[in-house]
PDB file of N, CA and C in Angstrom:
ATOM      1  N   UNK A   1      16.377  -9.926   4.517  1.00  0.00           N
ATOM      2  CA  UNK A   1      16.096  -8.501   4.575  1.00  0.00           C
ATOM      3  C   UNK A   1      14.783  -8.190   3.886  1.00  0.00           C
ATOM      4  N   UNK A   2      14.357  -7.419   4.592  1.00  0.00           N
ATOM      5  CA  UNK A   2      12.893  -6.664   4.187  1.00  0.00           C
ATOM      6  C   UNK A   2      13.352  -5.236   3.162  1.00  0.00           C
ATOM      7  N   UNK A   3      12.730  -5.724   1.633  1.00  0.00           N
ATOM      8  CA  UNK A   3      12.866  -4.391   1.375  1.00  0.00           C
ATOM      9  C   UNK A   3      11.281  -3.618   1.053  1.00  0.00           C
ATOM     10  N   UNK A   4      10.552  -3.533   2.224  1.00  0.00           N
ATOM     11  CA  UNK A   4       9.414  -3.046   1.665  1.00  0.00           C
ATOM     12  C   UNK A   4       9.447  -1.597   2.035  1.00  0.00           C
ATOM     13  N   UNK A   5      10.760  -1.303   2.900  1.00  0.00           N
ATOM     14  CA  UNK A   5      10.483   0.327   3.031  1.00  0.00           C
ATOM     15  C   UNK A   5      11.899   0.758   2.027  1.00  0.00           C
ATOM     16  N   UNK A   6      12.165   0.065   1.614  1.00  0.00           N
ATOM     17  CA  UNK A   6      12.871   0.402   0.800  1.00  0.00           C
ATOM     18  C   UNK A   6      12.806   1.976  -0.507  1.00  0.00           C
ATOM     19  N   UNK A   7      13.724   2.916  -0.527  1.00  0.00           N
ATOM     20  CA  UNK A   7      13.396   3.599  -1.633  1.00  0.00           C
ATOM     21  C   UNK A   7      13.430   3.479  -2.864  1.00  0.00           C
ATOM     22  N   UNK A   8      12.212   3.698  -3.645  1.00  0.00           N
ATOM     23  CA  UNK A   8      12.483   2.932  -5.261  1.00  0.00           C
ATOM     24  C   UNK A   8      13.409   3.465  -6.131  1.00  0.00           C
ATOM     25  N   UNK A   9      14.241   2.532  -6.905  1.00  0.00           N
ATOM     26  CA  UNK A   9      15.213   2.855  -7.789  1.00  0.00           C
ATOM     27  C   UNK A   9      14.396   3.497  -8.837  1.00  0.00           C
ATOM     28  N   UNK A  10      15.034   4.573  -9.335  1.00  0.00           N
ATOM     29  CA  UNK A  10      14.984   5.257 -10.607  1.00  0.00           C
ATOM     30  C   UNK A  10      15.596   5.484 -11.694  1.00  0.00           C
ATOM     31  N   UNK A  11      15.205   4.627 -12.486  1.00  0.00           N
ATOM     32  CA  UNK A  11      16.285   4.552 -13.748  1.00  0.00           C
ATOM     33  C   UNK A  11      16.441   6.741 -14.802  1.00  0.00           C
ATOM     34  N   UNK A  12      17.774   6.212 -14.444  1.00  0.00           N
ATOM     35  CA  UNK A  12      18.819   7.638 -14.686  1.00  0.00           C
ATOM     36  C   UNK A  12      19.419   7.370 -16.048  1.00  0.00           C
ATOM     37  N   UNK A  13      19.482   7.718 -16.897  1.00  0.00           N
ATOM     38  CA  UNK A  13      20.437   7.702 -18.163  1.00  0.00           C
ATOM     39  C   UNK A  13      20.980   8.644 -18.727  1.00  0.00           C
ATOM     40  N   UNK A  14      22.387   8.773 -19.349  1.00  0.00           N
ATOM     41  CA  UNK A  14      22.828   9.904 -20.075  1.00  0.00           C
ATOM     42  C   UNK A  14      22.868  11.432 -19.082  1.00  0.00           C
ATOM     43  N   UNK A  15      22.348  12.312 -19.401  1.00  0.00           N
ATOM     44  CA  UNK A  15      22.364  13.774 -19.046  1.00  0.00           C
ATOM     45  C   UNK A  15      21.723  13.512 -17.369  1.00  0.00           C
ATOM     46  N   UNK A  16      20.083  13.291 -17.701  1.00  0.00           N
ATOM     47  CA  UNK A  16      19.720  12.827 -16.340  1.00  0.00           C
ATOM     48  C   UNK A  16      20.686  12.226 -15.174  1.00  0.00           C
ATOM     49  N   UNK A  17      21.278  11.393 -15.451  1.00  0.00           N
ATOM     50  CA  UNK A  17      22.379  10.715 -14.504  1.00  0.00           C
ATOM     51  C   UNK A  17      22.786  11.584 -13.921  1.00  0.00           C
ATOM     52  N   UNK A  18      23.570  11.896 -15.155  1.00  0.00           N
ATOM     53  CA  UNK A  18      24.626  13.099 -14.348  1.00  0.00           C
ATOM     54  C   UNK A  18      24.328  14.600 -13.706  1.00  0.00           C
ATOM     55  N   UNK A  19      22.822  14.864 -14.130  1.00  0.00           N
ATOM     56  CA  UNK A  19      22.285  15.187 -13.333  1.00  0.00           C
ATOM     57  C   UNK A  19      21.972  15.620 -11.849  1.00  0.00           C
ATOM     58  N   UNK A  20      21.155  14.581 -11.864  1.00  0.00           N
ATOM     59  CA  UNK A  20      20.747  13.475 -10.345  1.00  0.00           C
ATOM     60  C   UNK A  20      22.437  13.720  -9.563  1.00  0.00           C
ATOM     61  N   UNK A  21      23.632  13.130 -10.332  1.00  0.00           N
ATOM     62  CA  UNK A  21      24.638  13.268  -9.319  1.00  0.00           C
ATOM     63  C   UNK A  21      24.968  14.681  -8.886  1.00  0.00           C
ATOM     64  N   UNK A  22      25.178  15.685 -10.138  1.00  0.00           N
ATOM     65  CA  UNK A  22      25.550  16.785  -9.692  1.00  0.00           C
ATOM     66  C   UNK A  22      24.784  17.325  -8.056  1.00  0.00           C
ATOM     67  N   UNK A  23      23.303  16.993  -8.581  1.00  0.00           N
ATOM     68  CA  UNK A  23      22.081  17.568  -7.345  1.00  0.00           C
ATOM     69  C   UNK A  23      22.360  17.153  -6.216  1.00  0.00           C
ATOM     70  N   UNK A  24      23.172  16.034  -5.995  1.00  0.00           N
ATOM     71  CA  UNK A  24      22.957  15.141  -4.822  1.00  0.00           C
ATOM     72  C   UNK A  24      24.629  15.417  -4.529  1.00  0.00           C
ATOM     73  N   UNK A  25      25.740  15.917  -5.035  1.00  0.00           N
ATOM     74  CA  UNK A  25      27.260  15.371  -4.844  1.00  0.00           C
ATOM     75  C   UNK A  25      27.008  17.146  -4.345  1.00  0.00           C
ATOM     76  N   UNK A  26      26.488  18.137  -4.861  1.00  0.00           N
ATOM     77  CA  UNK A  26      26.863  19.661  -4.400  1.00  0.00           C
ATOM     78  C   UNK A  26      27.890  19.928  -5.866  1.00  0.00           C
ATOM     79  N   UNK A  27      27.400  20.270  -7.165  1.00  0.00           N
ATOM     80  CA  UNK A  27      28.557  20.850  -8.276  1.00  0.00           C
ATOM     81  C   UNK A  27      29.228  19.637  -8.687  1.00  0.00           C
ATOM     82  N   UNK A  28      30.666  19.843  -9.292  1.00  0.00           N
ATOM     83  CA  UNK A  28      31.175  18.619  -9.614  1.00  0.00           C
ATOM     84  C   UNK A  28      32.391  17.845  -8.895  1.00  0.00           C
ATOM     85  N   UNK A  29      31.903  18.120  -7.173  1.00  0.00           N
ATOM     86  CA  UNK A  29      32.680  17.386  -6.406  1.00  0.00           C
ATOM     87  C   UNK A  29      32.066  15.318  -6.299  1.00  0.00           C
ATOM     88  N   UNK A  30      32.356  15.051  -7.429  1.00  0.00           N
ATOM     89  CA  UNK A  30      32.157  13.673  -7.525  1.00  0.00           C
ATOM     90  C   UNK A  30      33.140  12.689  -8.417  1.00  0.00           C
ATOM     91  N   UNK A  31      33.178  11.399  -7.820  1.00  0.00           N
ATOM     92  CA  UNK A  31      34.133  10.457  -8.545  1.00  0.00           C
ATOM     93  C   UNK A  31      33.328   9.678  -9.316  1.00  0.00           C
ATOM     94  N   UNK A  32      34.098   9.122 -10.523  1.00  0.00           N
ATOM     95  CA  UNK A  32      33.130   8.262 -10.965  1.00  0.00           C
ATOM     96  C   UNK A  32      33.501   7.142 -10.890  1.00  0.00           C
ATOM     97  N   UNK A  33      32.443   6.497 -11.004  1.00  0.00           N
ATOM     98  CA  UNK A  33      32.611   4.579 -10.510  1.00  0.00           C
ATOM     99  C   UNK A  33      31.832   3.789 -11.720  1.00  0.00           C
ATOM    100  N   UNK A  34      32.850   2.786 -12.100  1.00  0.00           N
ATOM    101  CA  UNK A  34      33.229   2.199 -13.391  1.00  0.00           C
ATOM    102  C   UNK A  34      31.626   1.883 -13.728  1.00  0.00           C
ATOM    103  N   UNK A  35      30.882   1.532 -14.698  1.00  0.00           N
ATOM    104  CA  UNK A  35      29.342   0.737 -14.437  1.00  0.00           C
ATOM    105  C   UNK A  35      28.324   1.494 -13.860  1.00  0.00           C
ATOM    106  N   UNK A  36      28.670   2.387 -12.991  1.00  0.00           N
ATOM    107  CA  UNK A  36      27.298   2.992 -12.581  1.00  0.00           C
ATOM    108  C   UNK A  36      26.073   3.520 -12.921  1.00  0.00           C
ATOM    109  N   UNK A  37      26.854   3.999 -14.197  1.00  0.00           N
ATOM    110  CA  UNK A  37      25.782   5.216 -14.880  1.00  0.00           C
ATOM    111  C   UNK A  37      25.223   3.761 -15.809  1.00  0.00           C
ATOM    112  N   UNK A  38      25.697   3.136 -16.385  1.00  0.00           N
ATOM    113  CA  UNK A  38      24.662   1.819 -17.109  1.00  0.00           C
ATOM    114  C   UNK A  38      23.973   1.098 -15.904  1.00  0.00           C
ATOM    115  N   UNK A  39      24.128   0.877 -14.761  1.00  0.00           N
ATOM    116  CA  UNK A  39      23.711   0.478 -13.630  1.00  0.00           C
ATOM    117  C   UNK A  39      22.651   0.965 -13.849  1.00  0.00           C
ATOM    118  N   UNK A  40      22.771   2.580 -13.706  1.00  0.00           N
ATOM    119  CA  UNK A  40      21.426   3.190 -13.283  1.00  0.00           C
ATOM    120  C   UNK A  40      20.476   3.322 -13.908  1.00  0.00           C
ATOM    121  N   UNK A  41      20.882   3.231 -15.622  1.00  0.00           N
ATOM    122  CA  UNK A  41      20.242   3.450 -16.833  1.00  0.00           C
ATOM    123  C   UNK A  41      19.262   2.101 -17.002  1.00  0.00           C
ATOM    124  N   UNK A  42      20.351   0.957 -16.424  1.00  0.00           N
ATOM    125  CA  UNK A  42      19.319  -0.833 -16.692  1.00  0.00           C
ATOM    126  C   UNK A  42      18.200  -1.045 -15.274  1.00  0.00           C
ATOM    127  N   UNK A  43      18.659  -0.698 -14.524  1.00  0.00           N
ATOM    128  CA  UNK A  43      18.147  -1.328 -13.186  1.00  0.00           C
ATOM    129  C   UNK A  43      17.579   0.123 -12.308  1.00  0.00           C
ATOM    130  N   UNK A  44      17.800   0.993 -12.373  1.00  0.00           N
ATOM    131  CA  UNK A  44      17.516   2.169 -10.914  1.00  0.00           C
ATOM    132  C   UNK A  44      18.533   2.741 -10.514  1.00  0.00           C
ATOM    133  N   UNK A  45      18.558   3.877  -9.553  1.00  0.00           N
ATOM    134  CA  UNK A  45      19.251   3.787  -8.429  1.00  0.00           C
ATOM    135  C   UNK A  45      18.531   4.616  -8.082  1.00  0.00           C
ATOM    136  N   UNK A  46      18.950   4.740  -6.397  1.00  0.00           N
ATOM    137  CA  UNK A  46      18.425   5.600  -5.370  1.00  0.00           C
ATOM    138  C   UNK A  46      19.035   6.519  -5.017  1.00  0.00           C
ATOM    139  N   UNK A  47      18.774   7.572  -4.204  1.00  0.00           N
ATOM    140  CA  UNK A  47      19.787   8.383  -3.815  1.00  0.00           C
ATOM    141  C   UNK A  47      20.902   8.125  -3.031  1.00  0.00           C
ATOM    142  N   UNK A  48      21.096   6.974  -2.363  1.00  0.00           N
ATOM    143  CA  UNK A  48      21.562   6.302  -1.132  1.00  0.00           C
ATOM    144  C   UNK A  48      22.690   5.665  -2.783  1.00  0.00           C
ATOM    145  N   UNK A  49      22.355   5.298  -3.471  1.00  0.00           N
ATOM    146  CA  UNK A  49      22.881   4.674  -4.437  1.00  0.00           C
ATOM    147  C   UNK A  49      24.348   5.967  -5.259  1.00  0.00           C
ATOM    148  N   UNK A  50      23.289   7.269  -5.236  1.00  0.00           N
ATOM    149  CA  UNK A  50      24.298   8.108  -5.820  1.00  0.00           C
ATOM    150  C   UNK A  50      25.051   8.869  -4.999  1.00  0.00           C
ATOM    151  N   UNK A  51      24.714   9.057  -3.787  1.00  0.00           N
ATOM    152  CA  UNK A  51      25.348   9.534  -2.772  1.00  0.00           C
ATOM    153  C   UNK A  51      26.752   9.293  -2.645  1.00  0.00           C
ATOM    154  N   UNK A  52      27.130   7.601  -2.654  1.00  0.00           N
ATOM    155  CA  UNK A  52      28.125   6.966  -2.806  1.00  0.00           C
ATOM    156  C   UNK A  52      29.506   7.665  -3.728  1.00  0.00           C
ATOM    157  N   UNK A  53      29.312   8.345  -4.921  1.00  0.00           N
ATOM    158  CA  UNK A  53      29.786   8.498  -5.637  1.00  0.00           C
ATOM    159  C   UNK A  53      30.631  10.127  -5.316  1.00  0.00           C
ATOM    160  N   UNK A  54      30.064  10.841  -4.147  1.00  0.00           N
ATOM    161  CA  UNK A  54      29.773  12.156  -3.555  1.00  0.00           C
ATOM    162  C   UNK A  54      31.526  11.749  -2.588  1.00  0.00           C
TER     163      UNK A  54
END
């Protein structure tokens, strides 16, 4: 796989995170998934990444 069109991960931590999810889930229709938010804090995520959680 080619990831050159890929969208770049953005590391999210703490408030930001949850954030980013609220913006992207619509309020606080979201689940949470075990690791994610340190996921996002070490490595990125994308929106395609937080969407998931929606």
């Amino acid at each position: 796989q080619s990831f050159k069109n890929a969208e770049p991960g953005i590391k999210l931590c703490g408030r930001e995170f949850i954030r980013a999810v609220i913006y992207t889930c619509g309020g606080s229709r979201w689940e949470g998934s075990p690791g994610m938010s340190s996921k996002c804090c070490t490595y990125g995520c994308t929106r395609k990444d937080i969407s998931i959680l929606c």
